[in-house]
Protein backbone atom coordinates (compact mmCIF):
# COMPACT_ATOMS: atom_id res chain seq x y z
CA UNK A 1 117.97 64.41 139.06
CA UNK A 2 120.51 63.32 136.37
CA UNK A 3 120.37 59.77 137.10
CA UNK A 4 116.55 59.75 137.13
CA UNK A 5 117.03 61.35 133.77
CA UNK A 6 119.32 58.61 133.02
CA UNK A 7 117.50 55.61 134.15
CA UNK A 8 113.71 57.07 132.20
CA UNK A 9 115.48 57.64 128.87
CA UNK A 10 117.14 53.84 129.40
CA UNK A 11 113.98 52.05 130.03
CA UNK A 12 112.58 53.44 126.91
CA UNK A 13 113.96 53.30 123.37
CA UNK A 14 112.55 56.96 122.60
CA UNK A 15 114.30 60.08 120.67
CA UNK A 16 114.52 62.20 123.70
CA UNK A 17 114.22 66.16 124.01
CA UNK A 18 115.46 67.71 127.35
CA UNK A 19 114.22 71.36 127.76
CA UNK A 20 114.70 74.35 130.40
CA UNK A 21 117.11 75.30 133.56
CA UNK A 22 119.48 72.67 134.39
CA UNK A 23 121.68 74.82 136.86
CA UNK A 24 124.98 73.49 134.91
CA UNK A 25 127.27 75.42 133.21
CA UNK A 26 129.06 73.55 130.52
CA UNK A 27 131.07 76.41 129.25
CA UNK A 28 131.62 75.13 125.61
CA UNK A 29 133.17 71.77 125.98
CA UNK A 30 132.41 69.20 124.18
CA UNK A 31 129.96 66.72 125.31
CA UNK A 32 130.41 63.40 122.63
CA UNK A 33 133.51 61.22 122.26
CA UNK A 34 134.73 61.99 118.75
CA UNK A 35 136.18 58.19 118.05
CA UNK A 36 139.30 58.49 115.41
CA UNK A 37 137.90 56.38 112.50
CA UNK A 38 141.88 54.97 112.44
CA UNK A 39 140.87 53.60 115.60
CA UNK A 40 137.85 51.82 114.47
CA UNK A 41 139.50 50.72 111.14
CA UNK A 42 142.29 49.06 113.62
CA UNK A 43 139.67 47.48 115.51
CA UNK A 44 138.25 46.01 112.26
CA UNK A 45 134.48 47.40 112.58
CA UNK A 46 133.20 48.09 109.11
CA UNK A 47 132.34 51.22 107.63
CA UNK A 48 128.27 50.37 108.17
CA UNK A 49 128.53 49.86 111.64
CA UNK A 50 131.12 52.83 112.25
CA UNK A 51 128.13 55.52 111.79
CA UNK A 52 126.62 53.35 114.34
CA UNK A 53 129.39 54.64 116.89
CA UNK A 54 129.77 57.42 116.16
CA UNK A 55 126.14 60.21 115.73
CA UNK A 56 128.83 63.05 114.71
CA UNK A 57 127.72 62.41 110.47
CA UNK A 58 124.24 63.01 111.88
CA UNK A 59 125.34 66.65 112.17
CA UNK A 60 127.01 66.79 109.42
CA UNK A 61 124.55 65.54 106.93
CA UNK A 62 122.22 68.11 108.09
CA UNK A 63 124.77 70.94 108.35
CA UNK A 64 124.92 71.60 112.02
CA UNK A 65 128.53 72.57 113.45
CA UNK A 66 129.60 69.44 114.92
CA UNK A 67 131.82 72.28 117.33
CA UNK A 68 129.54 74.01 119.86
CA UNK A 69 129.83 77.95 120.43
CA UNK A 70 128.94 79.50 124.09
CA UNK A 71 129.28 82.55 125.51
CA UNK A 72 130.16 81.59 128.70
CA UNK A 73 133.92 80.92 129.15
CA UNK A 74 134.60 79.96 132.61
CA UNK A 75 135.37 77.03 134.87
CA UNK A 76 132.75 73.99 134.04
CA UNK A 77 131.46 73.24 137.69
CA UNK A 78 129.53 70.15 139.30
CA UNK A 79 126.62 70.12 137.56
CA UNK A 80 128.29 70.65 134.10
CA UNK A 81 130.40 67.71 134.81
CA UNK A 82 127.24 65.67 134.96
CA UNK A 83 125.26 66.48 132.42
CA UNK A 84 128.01 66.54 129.95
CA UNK A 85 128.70 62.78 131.15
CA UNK A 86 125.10 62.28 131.01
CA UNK A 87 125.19 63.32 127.41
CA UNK A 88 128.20 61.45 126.50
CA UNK A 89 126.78 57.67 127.52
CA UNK A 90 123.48 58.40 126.42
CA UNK A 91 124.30 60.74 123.07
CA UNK A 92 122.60 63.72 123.41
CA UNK A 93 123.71 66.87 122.00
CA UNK A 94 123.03 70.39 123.46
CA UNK A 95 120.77 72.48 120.62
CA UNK A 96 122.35 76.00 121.99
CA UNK A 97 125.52 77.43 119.95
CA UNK A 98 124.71 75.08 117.06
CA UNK A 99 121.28 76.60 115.54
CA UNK A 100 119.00 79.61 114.53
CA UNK A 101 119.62 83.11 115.82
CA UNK A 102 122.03 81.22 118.07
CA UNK A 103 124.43 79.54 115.76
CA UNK A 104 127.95 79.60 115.87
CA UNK A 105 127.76 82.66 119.23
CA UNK A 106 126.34 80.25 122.47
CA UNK A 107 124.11 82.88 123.57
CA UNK A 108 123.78 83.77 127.68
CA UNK A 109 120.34 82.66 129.17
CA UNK A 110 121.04 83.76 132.84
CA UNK A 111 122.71 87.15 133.12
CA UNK A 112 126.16 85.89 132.05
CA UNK A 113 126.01 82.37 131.70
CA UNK A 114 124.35 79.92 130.27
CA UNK A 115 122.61 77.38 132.12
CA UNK A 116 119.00 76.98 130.14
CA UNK A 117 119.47 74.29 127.78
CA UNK A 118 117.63 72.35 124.25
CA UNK A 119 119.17 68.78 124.88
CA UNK A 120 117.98 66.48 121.68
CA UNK A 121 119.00 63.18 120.38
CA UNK A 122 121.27 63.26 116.96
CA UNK A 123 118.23 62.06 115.11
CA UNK A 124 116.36 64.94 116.02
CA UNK A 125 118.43 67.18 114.30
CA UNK A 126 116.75 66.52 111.05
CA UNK A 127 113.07 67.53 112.66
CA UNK A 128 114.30 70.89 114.15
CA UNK A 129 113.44 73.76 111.98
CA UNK A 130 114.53 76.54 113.89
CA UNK A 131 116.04 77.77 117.50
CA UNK A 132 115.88 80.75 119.37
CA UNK A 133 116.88 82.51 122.40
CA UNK A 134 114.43 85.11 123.29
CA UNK A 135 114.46 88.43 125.39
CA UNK A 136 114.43 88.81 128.35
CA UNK A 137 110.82 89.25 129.92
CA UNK A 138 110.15 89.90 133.66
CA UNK A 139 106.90 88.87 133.03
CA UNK A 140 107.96 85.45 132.44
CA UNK A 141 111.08 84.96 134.76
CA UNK A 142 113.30 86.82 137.46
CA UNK A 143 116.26 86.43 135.49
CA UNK A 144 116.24 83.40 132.99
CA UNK A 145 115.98 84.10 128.88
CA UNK A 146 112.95 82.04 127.08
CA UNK A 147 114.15 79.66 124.73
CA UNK A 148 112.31 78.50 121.66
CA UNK A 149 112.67 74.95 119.50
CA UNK A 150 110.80 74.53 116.89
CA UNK A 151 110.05 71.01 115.81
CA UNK A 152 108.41 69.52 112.93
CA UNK A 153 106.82 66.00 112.80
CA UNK A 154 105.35 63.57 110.79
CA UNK A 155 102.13 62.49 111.08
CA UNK A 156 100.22 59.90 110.29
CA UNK A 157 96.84 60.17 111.81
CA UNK A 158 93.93 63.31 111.91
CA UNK A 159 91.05 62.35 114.48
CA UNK A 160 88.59 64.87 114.36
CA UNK A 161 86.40 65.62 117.58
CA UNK A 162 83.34 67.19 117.29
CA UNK A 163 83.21 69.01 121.09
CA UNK A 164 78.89 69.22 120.53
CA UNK A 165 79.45 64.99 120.72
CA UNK A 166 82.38 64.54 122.49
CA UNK A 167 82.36 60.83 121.66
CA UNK A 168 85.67 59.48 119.61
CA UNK A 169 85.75 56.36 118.60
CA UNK A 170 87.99 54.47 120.60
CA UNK A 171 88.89 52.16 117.42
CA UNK A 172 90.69 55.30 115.93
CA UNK A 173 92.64 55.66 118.63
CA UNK A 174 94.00 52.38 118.97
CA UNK A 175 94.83 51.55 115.85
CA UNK A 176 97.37 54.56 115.82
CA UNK A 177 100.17 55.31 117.64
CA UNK A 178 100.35 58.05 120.06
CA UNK A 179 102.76 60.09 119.06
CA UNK A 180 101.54 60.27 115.14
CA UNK A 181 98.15 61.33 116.36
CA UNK A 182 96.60 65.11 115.84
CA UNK A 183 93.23 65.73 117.31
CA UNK A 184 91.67 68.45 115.64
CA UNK A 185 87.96 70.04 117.27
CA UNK A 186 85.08 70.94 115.61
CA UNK A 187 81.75 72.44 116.84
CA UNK A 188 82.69 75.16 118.91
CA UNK A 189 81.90 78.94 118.84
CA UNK A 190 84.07 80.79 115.84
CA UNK A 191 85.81 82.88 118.80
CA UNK A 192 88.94 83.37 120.10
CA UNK A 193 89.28 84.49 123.80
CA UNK A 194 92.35 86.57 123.71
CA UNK A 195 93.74 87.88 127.72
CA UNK A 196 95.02 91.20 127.47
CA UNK A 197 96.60 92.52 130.77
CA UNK A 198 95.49 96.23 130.79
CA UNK A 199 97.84 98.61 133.61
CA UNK A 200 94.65 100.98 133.90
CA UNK A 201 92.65 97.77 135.15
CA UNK A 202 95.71 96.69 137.44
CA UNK A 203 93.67 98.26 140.93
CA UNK A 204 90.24 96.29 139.98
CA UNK A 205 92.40 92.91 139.28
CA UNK A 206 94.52 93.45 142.74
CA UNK A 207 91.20 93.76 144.13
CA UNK A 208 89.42 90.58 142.93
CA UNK A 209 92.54 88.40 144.22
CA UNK A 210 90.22 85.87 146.62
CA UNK A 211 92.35 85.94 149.52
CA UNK A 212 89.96 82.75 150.91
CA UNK A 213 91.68 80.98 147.81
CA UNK A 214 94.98 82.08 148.26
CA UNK A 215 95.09 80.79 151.50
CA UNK A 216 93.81 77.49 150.99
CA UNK A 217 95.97 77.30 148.11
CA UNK A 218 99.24 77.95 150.58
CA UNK A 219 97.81 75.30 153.19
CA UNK A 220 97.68 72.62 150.15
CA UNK A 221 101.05 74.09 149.49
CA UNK A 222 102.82 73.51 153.33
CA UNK A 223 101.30 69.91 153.30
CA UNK A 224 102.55 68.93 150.67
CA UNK A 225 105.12 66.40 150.92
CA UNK A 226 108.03 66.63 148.71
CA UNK A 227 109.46 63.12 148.28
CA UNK A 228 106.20 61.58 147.78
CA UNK A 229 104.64 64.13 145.60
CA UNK A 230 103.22 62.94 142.48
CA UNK A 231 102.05 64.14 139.09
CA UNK A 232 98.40 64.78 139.77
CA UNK A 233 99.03 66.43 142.95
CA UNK A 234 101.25 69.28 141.55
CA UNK A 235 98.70 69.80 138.56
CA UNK A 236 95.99 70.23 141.09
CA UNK A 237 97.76 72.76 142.59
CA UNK A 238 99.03 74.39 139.13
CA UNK A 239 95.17 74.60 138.43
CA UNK A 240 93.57 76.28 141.81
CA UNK A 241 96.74 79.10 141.19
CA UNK A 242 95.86 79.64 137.33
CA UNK A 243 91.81 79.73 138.55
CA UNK A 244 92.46 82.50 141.15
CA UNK A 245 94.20 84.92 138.31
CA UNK A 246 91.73 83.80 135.84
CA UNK A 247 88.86 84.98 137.57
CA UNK A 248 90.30 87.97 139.01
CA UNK A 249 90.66 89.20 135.40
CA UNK A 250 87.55 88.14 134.54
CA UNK A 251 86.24 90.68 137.09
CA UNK A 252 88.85 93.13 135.20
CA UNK A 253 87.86 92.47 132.03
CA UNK A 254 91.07 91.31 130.63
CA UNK A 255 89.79 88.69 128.48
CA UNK A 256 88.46 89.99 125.13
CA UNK A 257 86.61 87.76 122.19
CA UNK A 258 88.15 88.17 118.72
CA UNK A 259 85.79 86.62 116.04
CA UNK A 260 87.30 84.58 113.46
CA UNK A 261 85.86 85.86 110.61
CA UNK A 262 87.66 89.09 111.49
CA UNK A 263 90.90 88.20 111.65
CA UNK A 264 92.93 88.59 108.82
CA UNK A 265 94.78 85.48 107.40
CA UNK A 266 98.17 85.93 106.88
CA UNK A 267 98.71 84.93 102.93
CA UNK A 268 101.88 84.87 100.63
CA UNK A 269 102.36 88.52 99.27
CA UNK A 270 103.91 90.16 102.58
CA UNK A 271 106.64 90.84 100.18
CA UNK A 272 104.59 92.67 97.00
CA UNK A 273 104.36 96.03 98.45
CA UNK A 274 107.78 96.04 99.31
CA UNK A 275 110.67 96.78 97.02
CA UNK A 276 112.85 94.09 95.04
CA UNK A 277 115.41 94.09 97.55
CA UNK A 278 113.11 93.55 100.72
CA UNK A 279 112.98 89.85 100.74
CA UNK A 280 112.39 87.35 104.11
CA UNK A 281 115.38 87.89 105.00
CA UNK A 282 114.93 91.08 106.04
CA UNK A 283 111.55 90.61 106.74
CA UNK A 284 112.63 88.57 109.85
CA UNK A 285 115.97 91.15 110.49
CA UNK A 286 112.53 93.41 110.73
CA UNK A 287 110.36 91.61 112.74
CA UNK A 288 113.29 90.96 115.54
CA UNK A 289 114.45 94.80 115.44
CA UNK A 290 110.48 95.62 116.29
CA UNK A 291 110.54 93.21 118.89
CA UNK A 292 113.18 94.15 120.96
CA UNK A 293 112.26 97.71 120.19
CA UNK A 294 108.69 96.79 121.96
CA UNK A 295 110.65 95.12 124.80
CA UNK A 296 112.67 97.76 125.69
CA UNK A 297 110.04 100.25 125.75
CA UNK A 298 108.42 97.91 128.13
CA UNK A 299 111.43 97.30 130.13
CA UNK A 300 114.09 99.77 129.73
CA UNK A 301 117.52 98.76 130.66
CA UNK A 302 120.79 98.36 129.33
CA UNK A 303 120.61 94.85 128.20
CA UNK A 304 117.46 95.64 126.33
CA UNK A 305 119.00 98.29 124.94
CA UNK A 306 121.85 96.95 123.57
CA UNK A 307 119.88 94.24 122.36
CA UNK A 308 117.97 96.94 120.27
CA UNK A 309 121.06 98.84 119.28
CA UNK A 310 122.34 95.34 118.12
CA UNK A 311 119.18 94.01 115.94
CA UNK A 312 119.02 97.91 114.27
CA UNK A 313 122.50 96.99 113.24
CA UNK A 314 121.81 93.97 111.58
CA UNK A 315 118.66 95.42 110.01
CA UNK A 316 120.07 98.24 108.63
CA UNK A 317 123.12 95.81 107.05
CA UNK A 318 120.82 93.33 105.79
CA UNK A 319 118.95 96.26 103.72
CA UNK A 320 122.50 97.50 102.41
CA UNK A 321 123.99 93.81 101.74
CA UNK A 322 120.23 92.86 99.82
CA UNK A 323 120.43 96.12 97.85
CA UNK A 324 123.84 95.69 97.07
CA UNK A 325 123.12 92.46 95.73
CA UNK A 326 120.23 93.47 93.91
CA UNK A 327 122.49 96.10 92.05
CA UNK A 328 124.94 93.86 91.20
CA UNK A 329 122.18 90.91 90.40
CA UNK A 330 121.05 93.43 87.63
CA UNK A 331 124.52 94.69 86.13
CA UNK A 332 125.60 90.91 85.33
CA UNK A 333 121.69 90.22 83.85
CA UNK A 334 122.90 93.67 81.69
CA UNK A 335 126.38 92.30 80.70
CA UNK A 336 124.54 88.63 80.19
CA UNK A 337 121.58 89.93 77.75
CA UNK A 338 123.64 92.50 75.95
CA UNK A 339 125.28 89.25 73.91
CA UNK A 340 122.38 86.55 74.49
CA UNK A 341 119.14 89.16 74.13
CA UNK A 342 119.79 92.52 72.54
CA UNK A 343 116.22 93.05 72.37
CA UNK A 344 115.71 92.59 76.22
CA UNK A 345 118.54 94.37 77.23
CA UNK A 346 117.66 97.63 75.17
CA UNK A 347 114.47 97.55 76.42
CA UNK A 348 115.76 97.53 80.14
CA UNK A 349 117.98 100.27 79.13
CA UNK A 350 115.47 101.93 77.95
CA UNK A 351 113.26 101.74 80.93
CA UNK A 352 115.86 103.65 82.86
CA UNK A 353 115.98 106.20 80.46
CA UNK A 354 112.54 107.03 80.55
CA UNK A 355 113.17 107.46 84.29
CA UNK A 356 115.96 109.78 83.89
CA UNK A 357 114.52 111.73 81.25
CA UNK A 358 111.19 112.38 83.41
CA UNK A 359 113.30 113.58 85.63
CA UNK A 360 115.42 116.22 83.52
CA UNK A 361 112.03 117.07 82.57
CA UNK A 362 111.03 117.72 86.05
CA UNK A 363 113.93 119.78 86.72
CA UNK A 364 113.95 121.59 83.78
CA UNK A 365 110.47 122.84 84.25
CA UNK A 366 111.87 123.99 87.62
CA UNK A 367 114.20 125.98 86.37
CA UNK A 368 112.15 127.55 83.77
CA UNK A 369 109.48 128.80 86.87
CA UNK A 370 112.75 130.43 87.89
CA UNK A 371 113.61 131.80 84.81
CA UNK A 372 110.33 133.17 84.24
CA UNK A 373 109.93 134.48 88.06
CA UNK A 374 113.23 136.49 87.24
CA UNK A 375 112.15 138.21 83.97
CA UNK A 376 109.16 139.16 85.80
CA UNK A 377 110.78 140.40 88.53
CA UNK A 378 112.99 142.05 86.01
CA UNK A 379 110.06 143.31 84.39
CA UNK A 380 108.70 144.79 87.40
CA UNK A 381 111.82 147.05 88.30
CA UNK A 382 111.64 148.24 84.63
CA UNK A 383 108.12 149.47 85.25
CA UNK A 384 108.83 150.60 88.96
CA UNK A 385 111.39 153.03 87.21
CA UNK A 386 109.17 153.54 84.01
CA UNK A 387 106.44 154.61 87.14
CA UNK A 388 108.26 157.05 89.42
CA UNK A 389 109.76 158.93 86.18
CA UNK A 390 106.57 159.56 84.82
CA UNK A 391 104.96 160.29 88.31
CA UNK A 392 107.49 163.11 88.86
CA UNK A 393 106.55 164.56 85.21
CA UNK A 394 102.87 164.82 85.82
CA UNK A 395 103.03 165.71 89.61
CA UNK A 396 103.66 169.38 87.55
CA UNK A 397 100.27 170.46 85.70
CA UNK A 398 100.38 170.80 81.69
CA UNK A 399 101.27 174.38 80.88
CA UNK A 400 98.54 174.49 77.73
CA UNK A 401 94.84 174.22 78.43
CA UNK A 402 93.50 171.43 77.51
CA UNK A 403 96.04 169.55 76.69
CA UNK A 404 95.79 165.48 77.48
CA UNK A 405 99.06 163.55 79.83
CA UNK A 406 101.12 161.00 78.08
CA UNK A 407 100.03 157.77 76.51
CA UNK A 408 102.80 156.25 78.06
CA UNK A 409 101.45 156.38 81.58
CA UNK A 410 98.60 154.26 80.56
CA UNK A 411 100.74 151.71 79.10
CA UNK A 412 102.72 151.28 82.25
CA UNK A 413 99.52 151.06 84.28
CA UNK A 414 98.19 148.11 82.06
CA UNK A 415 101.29 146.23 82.11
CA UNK A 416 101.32 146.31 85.46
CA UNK A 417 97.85 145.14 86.27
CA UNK A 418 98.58 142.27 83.61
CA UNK A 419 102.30 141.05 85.28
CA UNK A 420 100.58 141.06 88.23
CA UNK A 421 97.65 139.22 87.17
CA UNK A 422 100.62 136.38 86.18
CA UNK A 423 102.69 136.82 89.16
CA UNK A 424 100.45 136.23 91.80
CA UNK A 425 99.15 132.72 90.83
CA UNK A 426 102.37 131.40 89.65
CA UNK A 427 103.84 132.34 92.88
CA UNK A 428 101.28 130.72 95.10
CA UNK A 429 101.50 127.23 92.53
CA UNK A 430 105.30 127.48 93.60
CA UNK A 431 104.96 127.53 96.49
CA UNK A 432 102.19 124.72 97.04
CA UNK A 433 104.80 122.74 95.10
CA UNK A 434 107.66 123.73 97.50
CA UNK A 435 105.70 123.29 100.75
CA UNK A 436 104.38 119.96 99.24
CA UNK A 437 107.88 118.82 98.49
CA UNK A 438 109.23 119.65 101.93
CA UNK A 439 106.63 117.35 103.02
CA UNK A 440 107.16 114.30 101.49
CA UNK A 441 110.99 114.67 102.06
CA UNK A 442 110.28 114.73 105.98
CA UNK A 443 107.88 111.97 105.58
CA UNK A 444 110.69 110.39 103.65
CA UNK A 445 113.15 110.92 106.33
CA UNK A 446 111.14 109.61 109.10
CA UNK A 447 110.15 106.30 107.25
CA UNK A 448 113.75 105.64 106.65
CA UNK A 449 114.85 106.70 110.13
């Protein structure tokens, strides 16, 4: 396999991008010849034709550790051996341990090793914009990680294709090259045909498996022959497989239409609800923690786990470090306009003032509710005692006929009636305002759990 590798990237003077499982562990050796400029100075090759050499600047210039990272320590086998030689007299460098979420750590892609590989020429380093290895999915693989390069190219020609007159002028297309052209298609329906596997619907798509198909499909299979198989035969093949699930889930209804005037475009203020600190950053710190928190609770193991427990840490630190440096962002704007703007910096100043004094104010009409609650209550035992005393002194009739009971009992009747009059709503606003409190501080809590 290597040397057809070899002999196709030879015959054609083309930047070259190797992708997937080439069964090799490389450990985290290197795979170019650093050449000691000394060397090349002795050998009298000039300074122009030295970056010819030698690809390492290549790296360099775009910031890329010229040192590869891997997680995998052990013995380099056969395979390994190989490709790193295959690498070394054709210049390719390996894409893992040097970039994205996979910089400077060499990530595993097979259990414990690493065997999946991004092999790119140097000059390719300059289109990559990012690199990932992804999560484990059983969906997509027994027991290989998906990995994820993300190129970006220039491009010189747009041919648009309008699929209600599928005729493109051929003139277009040769007066282009191939690789600089983007077709783009026009005409067609404004809807999206989204498959959604659904477990309740599992039994109906098990059902509408044509077993007819599957069968002829593994005779085309067993005559196949290897060593002369070609391109169009394995395609073919590829095709009657993907027909066979698509139309079982057709009969499941697993494909769904999303209209595009429904969707929601993504635009530029993801960030204005959020506060100052929450910047992309930890948008993406985010967006990976929710991701492997929706993996695990698909598959539930202990790598998945740990994965989760490991992207909550770095979420929860990249909210601390971005606050942290929002804090201190603002105390050296302070110390900056208090000699360069007075005006700006008293007015900042007294921003957070008015935000501390609302709330003192808050608090201090707390604690005059509980001021007033306790000279009511106070109040209240006053006229409890003010009550019994003069219940006990007219349980006993008046001695002269006609004679009228005391004023005072009247008085303590009508206060009462009147404190309770106040009591009873202010206690019921209190405690709306407690209960409604309590609320928002467990809403509080569970948003920031």
């Amino acid at each position: 396999m290597f040397n057809e590798i070899e002999n196709v990237i030879n015959e054609s003077d083309l930047q070259v991008c190797l992708l997937g499982d080439f069964n090799a562990h490389c450990s985290n050796c290197n795979e170019y010849v650093d050449i000691d400029n000394n060397i090349l100075d002795f050998c009298n090759v000039p300074n122009i034709e030295q970056s010819l050499v030698n690809n390492l600047h290549i790296l360099e210039e775009c910031g890329i550790p010229v040192v590869r990272q891997s997680q995998y320590k052990h013995k380099v086998d056969k395979y390994g051996k190989t490709l790193l030689e295959l690498c070394r007299s054709l210049e390719l460098f390996f894409v893992n341990g040097r970039l994205g979420n996979d910089k400077d750590i060499g990530l595993t892609t097979c259990n414990y090793s690493v065997i999946d590989y991004a092999i790119v020429s140097p000059n390719l380093f300059r289109s990559i914009v990012d690199f990932n290895v992804l999560i484990f999915d059983p969906i997509l693989s027994d027991i290989h990680k998906p990995i994820c390069l993300h190129l970006c190219t220039n491009l010189t020609c747009v041919v648009d294709v309008d699929l209600n007159n599928s005729n493109v002028n051929d003139n277009d297309m040769d007066n282009t090259n191939d690789s600089n052209i983007v077709i783009t298609l026009h005409g067609e329906s404004e809807s999206i045909v989204k498959p959604i596997w659904a477990r309740d619907r599992a039994p109906v798509f098990m059902e509408n498996l044509d077993d007819s198909s599957i069968d002829e499909l593994l005779n085309k299979l067993e005559d196949i022959d290897t060593p002369n198989t070609d391109n169009v035969t394995v395609n073919n093949v590829v095709n009657d497989c993907v027909n066979i699930i698509r139309n079982a889930a057709e009969q499941a209804n697993m494909f769904v239409k999303i209209n595009d005037r429904n969707v929601k475009k993504k635009c530029n203020s993801q960030f204005v609800h959020r506060k100052k600190y929450f910047n992309s950053e930890c948008y993406v710190k985010r967006k990976n923690y929710r991701r492997s928190k929706k993996y695990y609770y698909r598959v539930r193991s202990t790598i998945n786990y740990d994965d989760l427990v490991c992207k909550s840490r770095e979420y929860t630190k990249t909210l601390k470090t971005q606050f942290n440096e929002l804090q201190k962002a603002f105390i050296s704007k302070l110390r900056g306009l208090r000699t360069t703007d007075p005006k700006s910096y008293w007015s900042l100043l007294n921003k957070g003032c008015e935000k501390e004094i609302g709330k003192e104010k808050k608090n201090e009409g707390i604690k005059m509710e509980h001021h007033v609650l306790i000279l009511v209550w106070n109040i209240l035992v006053c006229i409890s005692t003010a009550f019994t005393s003069n219940i006990s002194s007219t349980i006993a009739p008046p001695a002269v006929e006609g004679s009228s009971p005391d004023a005072s009992w009247v008085i303590v009747v009508i206060l009462a009636v009147f404190l309770l009059a106040i009591i009873i709503p202010t206690g019921i606003c209190l405690g709306r305002r407690r209960w409604r409190a309590g609320k928002n501080m467990t809403t509080t809590t569970k948003t920031s759990k």
